[in-house]
Protein backbone atom coordinates (compact mmCIF):
# COMPACT_ATOMS: atom_id res chain seq x y z
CA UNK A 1 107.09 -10.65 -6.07
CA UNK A 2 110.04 -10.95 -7.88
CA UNK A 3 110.92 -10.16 -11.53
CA UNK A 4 113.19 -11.71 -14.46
CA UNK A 5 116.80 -11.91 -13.86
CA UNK A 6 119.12 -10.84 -16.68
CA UNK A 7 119.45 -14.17 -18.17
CA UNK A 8 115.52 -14.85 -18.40
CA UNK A 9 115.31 -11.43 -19.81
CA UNK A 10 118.04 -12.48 -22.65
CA UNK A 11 116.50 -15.26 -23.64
CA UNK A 12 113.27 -14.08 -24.27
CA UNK A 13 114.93 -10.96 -26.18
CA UNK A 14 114.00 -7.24 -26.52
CA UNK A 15 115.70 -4.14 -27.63
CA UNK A 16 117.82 -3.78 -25.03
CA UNK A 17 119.40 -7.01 -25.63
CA UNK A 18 119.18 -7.46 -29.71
CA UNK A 19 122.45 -5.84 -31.95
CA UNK A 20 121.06 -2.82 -33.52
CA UNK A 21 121.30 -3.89 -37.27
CA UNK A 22 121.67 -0.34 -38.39
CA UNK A 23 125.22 -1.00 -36.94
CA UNK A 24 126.68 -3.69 -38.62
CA UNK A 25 124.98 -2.32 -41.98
CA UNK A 26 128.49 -2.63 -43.60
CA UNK A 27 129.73 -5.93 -44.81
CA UNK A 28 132.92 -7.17 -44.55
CA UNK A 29 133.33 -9.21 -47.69
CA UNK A 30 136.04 -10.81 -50.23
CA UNK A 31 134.97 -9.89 -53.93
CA UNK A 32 134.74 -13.43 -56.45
CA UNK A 33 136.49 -11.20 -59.01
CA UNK A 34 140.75 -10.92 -59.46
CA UNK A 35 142.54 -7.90 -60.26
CA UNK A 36 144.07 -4.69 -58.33
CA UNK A 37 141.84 -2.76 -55.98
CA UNK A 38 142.53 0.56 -55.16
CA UNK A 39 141.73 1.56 -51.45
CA UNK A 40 138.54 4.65 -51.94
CA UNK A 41 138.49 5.57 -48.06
CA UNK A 42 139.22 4.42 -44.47
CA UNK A 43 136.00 4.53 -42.32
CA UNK A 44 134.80 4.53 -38.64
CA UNK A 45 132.09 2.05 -37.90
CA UNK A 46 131.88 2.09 -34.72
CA UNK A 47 130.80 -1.71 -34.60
CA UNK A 48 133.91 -2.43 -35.52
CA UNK A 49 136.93 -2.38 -32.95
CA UNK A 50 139.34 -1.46 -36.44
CA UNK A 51 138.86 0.60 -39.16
CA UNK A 52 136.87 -0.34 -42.37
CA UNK A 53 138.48 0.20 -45.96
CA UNK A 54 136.18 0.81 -49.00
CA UNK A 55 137.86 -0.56 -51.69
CA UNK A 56 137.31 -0.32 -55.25
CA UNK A 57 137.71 -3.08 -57.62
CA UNK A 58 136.85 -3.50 -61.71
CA UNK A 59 133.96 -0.86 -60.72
CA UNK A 60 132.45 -2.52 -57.93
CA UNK A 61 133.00 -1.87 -54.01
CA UNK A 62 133.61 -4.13 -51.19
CA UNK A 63 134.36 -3.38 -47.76
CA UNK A 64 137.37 -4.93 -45.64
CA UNK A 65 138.86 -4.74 -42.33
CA UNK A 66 141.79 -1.90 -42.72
CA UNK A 67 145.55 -3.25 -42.45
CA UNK A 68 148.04 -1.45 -40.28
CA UNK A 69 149.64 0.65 -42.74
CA UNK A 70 147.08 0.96 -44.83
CA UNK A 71 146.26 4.21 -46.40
CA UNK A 72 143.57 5.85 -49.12
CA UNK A 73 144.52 5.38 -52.42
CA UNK A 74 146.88 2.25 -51.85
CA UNK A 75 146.65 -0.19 -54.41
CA UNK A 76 146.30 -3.68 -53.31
CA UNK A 77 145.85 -7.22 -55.22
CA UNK A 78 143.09 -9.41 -54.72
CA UNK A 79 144.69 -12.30 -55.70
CA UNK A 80 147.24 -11.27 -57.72
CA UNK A 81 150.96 -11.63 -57.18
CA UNK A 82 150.73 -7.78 -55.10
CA UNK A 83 152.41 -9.21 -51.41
CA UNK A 84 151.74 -5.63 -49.91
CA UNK A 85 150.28 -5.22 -46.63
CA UNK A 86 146.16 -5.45 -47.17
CA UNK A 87 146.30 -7.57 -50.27
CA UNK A 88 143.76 -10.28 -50.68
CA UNK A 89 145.75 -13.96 -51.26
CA UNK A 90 144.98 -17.17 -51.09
CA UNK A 91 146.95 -19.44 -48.91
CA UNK A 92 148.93 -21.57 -51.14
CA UNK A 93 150.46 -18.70 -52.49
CA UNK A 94 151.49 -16.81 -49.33
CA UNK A 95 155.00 -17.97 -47.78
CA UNK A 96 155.45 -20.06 -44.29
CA UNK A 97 155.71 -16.66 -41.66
CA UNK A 98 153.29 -14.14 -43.34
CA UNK A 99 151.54 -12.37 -40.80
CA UNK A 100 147.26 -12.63 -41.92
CA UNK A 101 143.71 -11.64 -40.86
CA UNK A 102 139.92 -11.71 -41.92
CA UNK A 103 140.63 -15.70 -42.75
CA UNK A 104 138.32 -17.64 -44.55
CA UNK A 105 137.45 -20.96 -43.18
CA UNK A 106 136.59 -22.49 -46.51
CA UNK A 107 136.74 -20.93 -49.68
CA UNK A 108 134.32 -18.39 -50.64
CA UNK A 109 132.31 -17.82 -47.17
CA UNK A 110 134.07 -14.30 -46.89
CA UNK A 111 136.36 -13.64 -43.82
CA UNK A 112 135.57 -15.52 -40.64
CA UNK A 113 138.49 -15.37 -38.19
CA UNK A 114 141.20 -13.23 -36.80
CA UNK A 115 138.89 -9.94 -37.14
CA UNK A 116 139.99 -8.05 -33.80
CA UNK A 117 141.88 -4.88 -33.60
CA UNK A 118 145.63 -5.55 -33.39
CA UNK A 119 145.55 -9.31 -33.33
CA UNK A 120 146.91 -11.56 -36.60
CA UNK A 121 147.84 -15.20 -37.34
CA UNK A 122 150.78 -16.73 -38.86
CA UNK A 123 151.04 -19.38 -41.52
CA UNK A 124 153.63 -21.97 -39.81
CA UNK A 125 153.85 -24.86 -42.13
CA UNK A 126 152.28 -26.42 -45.50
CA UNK A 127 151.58 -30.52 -46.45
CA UNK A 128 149.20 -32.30 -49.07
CA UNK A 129 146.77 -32.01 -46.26
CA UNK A 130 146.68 -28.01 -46.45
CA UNK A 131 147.70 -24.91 -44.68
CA UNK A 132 148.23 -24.75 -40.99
CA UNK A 133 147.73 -21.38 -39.27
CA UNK A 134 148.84 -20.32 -35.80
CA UNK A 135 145.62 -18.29 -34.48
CA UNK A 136 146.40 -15.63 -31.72
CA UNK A 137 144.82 -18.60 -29.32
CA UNK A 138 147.84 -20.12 -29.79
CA UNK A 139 146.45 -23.20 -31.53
CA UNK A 140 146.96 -24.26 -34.86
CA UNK A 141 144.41 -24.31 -37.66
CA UNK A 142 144.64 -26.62 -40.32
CA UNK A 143 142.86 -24.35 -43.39
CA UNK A 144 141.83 -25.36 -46.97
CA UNK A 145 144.82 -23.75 -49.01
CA UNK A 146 142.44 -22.22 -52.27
CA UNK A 147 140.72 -20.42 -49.20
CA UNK A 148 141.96 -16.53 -48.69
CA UNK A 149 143.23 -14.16 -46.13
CA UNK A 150 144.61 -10.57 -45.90
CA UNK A 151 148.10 -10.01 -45.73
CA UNK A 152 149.13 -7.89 -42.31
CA UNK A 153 148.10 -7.14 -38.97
CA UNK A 154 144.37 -5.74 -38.73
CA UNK A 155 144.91 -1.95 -37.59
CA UNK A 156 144.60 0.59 -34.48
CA UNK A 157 146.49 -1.96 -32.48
CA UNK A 158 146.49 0.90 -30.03
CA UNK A 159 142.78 0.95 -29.34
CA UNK A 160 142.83 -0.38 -25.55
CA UNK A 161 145.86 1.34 -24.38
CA UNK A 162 144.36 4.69 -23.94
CA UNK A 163 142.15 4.56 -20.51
CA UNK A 164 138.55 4.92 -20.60
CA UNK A 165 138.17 8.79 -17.80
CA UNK A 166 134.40 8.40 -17.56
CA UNK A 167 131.86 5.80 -17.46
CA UNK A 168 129.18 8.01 -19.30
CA UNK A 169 131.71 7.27 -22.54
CA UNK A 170 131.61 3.48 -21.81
CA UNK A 171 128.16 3.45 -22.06
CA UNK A 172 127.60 4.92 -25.52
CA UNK A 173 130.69 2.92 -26.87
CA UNK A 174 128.68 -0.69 -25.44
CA UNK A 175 125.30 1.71 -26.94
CA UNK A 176 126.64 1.86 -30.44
CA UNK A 177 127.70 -1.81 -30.47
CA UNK A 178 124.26 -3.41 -29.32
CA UNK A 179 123.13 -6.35 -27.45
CA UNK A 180 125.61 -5.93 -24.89
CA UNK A 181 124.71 -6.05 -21.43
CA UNK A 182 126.36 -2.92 -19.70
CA UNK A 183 126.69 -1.74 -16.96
CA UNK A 184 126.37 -5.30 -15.70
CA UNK A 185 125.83 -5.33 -11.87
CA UNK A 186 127.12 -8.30 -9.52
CA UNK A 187 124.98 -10.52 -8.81
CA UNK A 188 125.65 -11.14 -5.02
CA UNK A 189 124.84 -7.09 -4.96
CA UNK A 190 120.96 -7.35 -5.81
CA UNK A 191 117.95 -7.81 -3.51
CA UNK A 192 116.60 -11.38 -3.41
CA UNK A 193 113.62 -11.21 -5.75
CA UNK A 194 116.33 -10.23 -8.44
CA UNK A 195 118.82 -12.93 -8.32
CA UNK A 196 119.15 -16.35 -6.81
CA UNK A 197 122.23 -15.37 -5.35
CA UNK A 198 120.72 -12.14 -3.82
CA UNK A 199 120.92 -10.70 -0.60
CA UNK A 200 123.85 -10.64 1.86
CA UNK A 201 123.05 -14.44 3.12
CA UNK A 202 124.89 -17.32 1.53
CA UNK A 203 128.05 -15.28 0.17
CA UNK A 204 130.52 -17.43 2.10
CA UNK A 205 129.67 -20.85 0.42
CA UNK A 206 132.84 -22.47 -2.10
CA UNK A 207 130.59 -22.49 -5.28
CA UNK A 208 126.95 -22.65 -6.79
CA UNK A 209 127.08 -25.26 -9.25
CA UNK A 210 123.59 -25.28 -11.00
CA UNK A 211 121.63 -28.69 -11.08
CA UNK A 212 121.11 -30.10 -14.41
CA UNK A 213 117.32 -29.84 -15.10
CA UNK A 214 117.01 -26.12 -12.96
CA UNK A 215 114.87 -23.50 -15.19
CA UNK A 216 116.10 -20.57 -16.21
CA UNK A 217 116.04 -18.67 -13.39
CA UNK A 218 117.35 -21.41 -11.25
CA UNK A 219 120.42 -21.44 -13.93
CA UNK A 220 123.05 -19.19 -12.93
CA UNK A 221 126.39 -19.33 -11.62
CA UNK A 222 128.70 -22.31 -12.67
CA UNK A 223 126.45 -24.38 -14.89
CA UNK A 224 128.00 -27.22 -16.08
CA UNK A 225 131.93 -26.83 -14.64
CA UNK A 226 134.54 -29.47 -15.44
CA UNK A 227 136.06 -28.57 -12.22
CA UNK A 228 135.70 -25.98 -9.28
CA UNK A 229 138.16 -24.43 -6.77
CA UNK A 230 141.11 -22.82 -7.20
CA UNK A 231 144.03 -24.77 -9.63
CA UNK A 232 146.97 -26.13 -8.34
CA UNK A 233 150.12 -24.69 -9.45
């Protein structure tokens, strides 16, 4: 008899495939007041690919995702006319070129996009229709321009350059994060009863496009392509 395949075993949940919420218990918010923040400490979360700054502000503290640069005890503005590397702006009063993260994606729902260590988008023009931003996708956002950003490029940049030795370190960095699958094992390398695509039978077929209406442990593989094979240059 066989047994639930990953997927089956994801939807129907369990710890081993739920975010541990004890690791995300920081959260990365914009404050509703004005003024100049000062920058209380840098911390490791390890949720988080960059660093987190605590940052103090008319007594209260918020967190945000650290700037490269950034340092404790830097003063920043939260919308105020402070242009320094981790200040809080809105868009219409950043200049075409500055270099931004932790975007809002209307104003007031708190930072939504460009989060990742290293990455940061670009404001490349401005009409009566907004603010358009060039996301490290490449494409171009057009953004409401009272919503705000951080000025910069989020921090530790560096994180993926230095090699991972030993797998027994992978597996407590995927731990700490939660609900991710790891190690994830191919699925032409289980037994039958695990997988549909199982066994050592069957592995020299083009593709296993899943039909439509197939249950969940029928679904696997390419479900729902656009296309199949390999792309002509």
């Amino acid at each position: 008899m066989g047994k639930r395949i990953i997927s089956q075993a994801r939807g129907k949940g369990g710890p081993r495939y739920r975010t541990r919420k004890k690791a995300f218990k920081l959260n990365i918010t914009y404050p509703n007041e004005e003024g100049i923040g000062k920058v209380v400490k840098l911390l490791n979360v390890p949720c988080y690919s960059a660093p987190i700054a605590k940052i103090e502000l008319n007594g209260k503290t918020f967190y945000n995702i650290a700037a490269q640069g950034m340092y404790e005890g830097q003063e920043i503005g939260v919308c105020k006319g402070v242009l320094t590397d981790g200040s809080i702006m809105k868009l219409k009063d950043l200049p075409v070129g500055t270099n931004i993260f932790c975007i809002e994606t209307k104003p007031g729902n708190g930072p939504k996009l460009v989060r990742a260590s290293g990455t940061f988008a670009r404001i490349t023009r401005k009409d009566e229709k907004g603010v358009y931003v060039l996301l490290p996708s490449k494409k171009e956002k057009l953004i409401n321009p009272e919503a705000r950003a951080t000025i910069g490029i989020v921090a530790a940049s560096g994180r993926v350059e230095k090699p991972i030795l030993k797998a027994g370190k992978k597996y407590h960095m995927m731990k700490a994060k939660g609900g991710r699958v790891y190690p994830r094992t191919s699925a032409v390398k289980m037994n039958a009863v695990d997988h549909p695509f199982g066994s050592g039978r069957g592995k020299r077929i083009k593709s296993k496009i899943a039909k439509k209406f197939a249950p969940p442990g029928r679904k696997v593989g390419l479900i729902r392509p656009r296309r199949t094979g390999r792309k002509k240059k």
